[in-house]
N, C-alpha and C. Protein backbone atom coordinates (compact mmCIF):
# COMPACT_ATOMS: atom_id res chain seq x y z
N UNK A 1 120.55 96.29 114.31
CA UNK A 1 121.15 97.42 113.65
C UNK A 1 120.82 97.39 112.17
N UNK A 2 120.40 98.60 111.47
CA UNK A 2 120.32 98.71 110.24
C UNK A 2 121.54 98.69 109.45
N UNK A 3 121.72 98.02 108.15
CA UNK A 3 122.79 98.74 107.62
C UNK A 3 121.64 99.46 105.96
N UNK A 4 120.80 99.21 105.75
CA UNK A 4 119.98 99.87 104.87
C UNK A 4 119.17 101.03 105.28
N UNK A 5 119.47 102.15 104.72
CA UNK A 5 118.12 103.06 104.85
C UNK A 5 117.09 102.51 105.21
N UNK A 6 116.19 103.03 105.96
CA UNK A 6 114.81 102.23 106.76
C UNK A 6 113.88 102.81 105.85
N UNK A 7 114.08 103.94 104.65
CA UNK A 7 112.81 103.90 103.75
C UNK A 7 113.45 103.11 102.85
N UNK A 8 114.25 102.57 102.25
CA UNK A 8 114.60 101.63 101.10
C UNK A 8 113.88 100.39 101.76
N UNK A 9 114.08 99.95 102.89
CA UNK A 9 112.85 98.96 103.35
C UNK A 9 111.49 98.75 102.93
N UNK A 10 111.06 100.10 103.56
CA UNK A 10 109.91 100.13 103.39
C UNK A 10 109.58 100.32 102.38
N UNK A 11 110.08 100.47 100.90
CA UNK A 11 109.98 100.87 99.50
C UNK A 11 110.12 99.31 98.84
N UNK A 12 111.38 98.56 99.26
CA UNK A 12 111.14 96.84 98.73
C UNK A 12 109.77 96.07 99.15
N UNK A 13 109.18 97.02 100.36
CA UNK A 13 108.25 95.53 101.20
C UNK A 13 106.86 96.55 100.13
N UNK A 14 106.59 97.56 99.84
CA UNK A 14 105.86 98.25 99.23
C UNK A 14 105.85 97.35 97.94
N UNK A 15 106.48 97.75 97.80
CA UNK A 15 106.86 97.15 96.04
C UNK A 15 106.50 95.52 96.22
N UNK A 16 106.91 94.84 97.43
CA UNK A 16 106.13 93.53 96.90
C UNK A 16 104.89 93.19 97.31
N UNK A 17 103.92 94.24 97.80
CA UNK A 17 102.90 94.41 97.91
C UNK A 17 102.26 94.61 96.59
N UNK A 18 102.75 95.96 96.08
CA UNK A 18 102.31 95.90 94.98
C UNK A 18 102.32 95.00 93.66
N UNK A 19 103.05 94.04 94.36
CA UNK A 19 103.37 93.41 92.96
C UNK A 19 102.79 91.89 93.29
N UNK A 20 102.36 91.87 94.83
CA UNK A 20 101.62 90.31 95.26
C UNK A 20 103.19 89.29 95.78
N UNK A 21 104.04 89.75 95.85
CA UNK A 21 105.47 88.66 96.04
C UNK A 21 105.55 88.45 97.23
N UNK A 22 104.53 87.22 97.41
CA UNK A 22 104.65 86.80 98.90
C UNK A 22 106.11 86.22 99.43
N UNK A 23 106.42 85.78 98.60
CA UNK A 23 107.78 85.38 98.87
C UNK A 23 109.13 86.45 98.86
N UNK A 24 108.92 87.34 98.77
CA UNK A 24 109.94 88.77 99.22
C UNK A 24 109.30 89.26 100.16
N UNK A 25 108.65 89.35 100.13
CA UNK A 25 107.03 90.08 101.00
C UNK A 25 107.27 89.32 102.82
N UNK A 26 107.30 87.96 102.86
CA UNK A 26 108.23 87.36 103.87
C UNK A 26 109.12 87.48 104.31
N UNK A 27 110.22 87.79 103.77
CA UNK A 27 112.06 87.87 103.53
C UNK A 27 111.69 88.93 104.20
N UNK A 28 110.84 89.90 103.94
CA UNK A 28 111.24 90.91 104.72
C UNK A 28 110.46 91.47 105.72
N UNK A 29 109.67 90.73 106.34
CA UNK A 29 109.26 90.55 107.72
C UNK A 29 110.04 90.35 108.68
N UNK A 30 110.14 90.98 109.58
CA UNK A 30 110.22 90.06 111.26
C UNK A 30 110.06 89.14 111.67
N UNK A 31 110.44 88.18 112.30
CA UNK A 31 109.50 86.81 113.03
C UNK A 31 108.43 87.46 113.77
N UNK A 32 108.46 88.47 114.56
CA UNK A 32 107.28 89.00 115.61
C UNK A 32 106.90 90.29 114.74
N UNK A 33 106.77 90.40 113.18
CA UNK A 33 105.93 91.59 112.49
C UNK A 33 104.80 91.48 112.83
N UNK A 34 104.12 92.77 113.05
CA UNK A 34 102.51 92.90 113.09
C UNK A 34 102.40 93.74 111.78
N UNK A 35 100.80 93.78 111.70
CA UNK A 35 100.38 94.73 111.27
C UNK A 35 99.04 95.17 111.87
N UNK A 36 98.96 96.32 111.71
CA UNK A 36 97.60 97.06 112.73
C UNK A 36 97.11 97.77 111.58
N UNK A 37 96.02 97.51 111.24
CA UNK A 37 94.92 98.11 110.95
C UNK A 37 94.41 99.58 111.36
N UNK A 38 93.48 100.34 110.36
CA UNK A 38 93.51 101.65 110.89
C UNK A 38 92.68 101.93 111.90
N UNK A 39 91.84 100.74 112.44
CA UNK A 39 90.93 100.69 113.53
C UNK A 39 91.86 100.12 114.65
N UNK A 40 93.12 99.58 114.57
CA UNK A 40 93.98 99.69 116.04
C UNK A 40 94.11 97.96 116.21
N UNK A 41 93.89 96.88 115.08
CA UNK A 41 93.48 95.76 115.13
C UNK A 41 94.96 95.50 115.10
N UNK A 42 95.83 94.42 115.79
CA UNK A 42 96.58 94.01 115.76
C UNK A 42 96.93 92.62 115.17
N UNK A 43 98.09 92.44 113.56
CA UNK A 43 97.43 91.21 113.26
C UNK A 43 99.19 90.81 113.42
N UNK A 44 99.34 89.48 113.51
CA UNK A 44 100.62 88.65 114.22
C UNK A 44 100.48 87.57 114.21
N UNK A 45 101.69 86.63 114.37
CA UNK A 45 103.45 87.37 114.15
C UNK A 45 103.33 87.18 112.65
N UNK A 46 104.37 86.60 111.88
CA UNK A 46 104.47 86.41 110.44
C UNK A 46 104.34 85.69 110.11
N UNK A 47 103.97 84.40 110.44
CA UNK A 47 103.02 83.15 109.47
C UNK A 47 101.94 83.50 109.36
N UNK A 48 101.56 83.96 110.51
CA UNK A 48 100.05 84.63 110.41
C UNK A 48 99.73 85.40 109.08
N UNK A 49 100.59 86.96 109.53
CA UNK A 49 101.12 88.38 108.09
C UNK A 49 100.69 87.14 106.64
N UNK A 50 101.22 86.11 106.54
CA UNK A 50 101.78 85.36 105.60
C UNK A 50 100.59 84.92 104.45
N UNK A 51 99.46 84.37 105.60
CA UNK A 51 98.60 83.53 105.18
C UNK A 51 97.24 84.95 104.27
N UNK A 52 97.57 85.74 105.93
CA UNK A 52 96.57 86.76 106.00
C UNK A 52 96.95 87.38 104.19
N UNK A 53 98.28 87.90 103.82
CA UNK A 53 98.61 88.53 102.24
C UNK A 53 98.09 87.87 101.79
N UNK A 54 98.08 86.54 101.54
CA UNK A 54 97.51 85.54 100.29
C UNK A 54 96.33 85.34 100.71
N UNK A 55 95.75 85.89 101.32
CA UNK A 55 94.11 85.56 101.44
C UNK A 55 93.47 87.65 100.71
N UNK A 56 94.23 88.28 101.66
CA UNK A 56 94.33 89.71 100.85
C UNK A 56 94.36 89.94 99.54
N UNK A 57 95.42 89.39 99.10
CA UNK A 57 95.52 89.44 97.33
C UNK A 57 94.65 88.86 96.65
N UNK A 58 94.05 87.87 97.39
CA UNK A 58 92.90 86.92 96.20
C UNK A 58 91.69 87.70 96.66
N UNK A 59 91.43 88.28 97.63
CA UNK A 59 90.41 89.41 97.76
C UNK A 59 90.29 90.69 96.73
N UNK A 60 91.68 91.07 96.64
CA UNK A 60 91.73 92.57 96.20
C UNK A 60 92.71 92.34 95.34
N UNK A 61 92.53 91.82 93.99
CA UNK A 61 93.77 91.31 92.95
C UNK A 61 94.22 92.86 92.47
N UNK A 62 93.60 94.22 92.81
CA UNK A 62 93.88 95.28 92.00
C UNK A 62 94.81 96.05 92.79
N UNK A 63 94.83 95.96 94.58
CA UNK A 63 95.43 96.55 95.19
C UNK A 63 96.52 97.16 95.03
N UNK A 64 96.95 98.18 95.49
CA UNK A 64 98.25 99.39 94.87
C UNK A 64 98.55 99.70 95.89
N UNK A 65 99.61 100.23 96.56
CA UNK A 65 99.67 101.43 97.40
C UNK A 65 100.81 102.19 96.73
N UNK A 66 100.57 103.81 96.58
CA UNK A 66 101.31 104.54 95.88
C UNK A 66 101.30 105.97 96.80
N UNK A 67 102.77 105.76 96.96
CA UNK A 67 103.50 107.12 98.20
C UNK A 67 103.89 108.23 97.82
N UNK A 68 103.57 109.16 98.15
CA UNK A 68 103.41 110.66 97.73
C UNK A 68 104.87 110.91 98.52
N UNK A 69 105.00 110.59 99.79
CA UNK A 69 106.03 111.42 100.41
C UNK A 69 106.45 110.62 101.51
N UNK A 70 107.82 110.11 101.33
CA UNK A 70 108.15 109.40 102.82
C UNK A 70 109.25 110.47 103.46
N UNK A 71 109.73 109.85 104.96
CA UNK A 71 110.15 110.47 105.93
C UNK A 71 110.83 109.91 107.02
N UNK A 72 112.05 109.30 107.02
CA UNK A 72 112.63 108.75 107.99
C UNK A 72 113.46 109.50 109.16
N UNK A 73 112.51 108.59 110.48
CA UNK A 73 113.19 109.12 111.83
C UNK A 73 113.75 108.07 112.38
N UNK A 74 114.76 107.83 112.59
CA UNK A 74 115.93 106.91 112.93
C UNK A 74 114.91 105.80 112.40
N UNK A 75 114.10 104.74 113.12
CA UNK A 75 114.19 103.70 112.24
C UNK A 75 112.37 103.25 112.29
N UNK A 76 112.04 104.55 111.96
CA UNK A 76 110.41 104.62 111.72
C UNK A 76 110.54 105.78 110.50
N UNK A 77 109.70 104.71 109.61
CA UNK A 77 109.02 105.59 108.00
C UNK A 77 107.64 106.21 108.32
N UNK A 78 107.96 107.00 108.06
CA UNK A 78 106.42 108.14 107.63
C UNK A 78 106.31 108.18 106.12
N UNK A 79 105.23 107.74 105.76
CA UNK A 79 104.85 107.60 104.52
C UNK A 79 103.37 108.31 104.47
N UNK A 80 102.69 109.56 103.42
CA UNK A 80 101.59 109.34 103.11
C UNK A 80 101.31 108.99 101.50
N UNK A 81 100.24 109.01 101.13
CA UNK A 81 100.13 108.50 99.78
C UNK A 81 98.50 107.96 99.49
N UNK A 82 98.33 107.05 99.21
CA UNK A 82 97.02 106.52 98.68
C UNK A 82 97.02 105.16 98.13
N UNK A 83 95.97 104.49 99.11
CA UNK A 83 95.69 102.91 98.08
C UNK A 83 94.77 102.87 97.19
N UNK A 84 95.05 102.16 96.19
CA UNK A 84 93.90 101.80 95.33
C UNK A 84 93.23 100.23 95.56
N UNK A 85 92.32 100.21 95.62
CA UNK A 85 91.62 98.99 95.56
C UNK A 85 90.54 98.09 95.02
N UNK A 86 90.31 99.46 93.79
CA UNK A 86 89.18 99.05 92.93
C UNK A 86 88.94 100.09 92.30
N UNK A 87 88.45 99.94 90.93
CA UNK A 87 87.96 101.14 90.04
C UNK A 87 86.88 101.96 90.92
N UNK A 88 86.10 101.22 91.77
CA UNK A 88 85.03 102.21 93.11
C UNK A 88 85.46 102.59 94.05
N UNK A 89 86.52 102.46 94.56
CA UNK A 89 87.60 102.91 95.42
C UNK A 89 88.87 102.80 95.09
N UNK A 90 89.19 103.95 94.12
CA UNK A 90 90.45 104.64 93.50
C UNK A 90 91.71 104.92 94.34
N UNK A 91 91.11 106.15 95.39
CA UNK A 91 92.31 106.80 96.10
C UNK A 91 91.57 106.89 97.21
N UNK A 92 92.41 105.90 97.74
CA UNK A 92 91.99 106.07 99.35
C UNK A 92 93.24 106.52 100.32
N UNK A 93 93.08 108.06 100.33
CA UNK A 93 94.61 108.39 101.18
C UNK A 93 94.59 108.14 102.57
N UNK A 94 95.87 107.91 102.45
CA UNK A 94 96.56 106.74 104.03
C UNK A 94 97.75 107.59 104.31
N UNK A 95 97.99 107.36 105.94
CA UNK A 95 99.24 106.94 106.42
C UNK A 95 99.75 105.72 106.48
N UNK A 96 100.90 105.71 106.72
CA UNK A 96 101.85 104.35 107.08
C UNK A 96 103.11 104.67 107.74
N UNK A 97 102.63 104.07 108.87
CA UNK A 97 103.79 104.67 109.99
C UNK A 97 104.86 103.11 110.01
N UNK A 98 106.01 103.04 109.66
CA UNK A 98 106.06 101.64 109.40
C UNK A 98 107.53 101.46 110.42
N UNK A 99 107.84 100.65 111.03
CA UNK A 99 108.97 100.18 112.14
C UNK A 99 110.06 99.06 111.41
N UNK A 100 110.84 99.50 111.26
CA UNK A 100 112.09 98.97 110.75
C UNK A 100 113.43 98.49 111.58
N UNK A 101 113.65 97.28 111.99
CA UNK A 101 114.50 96.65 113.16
C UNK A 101 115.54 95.62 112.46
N UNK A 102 116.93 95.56 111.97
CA UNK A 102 118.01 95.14 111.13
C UNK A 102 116.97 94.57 110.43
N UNK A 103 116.70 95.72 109.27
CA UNK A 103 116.47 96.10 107.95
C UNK A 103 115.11 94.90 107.67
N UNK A 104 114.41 95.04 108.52
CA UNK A 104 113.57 93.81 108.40
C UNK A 104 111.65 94.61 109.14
N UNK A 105 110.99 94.44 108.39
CA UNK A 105 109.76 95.44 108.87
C UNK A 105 109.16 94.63 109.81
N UNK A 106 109.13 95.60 110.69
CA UNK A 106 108.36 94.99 112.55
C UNK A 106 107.05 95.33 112.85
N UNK A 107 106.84 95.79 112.16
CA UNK A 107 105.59 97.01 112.05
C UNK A 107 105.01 97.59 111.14
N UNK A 108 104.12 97.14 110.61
CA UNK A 108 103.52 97.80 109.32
C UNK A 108 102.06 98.73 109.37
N UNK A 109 102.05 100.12 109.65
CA UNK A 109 100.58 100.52 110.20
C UNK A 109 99.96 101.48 109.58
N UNK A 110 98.28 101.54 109.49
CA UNK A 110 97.79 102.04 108.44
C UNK A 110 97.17 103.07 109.41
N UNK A 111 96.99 104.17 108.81
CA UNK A 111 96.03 105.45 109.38
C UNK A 111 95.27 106.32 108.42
N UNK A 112 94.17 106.52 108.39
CA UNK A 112 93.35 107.42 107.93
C UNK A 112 94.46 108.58 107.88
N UNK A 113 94.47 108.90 106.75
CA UNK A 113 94.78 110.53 106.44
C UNK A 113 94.12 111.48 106.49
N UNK A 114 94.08 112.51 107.93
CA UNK A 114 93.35 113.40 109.06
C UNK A 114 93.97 114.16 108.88
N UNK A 115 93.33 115.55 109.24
CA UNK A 115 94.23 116.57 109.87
C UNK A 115 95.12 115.96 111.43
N UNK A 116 93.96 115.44 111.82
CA UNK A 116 94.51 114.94 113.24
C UNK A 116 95.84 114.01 113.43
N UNK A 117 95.56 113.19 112.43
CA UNK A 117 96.61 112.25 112.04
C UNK A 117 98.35 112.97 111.95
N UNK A 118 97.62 113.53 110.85
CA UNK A 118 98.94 114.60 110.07
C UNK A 118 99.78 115.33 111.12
N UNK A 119 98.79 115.89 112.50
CA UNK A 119 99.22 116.63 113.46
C UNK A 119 99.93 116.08 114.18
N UNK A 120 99.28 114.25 114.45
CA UNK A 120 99.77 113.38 115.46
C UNK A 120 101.14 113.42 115.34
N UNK A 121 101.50 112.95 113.66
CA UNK A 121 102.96 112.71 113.57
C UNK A 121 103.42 113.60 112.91
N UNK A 122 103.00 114.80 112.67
CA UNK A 122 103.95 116.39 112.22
C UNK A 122 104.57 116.01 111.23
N UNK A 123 103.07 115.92 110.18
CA UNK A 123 103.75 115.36 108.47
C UNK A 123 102.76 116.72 107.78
């Protein structure tokens, strides 16, 4: 059971993305969080998530993600917006369909921002 808004979730675990805080960035995982990739790649559970961020961040020290518009349905965020990941790749607009289970992210997922997409989930 939630007792937090499920986009205030997804807005702390954002924020310690953006900010590299692996250690909040944890706290607010799942034990069985994935994350899927926009090619459908499934990555798991959260030691895994864990290692995988700190190998991410020392890849991409510039990384951003910045949300134009979220959208909560009982306890799934619709987010679109745009990552940054380099002065050569500025704005790369995304979805993020993200799963929220007592206030803890289960699911973190990325999608190309499509018409098709947009249609999929009627954003």
């Amino acid at each position: 059971m939630n007792t937090k808004d499920p986009k205030l979730t997804a807005l702390m675990f954002n924020e310690c993305i953006n900010s590299q805080d692996i250690e909040n960035l944890s706290i607010l995982m799942s034990e069985d969080h994935s994350f899927i990739d926009r090619d459908g790649n499934v990555h798991s559970p959260k030691d895994f998530m864990i290692k995988a961020w700190e190998n991410f961040f020392k890849l991409f020290p510039d990384y951003k993600n910045t949300f134009l518009k979220l959208e909560s349905r009982d306890d799934i965020v619709l987010i679109t917006g745009s990552a940054y990941w380099s002065e050569e790749n500025p704005d790369d607009s995304s979805i993020w369909v993200v799963k929220i289970e007592d206030d803890l992210v289960k699911e973190w997922r990325i999608y190309y921002n499509t018409d098709e997409n947009r249609k999929l989930f009627n954003i």
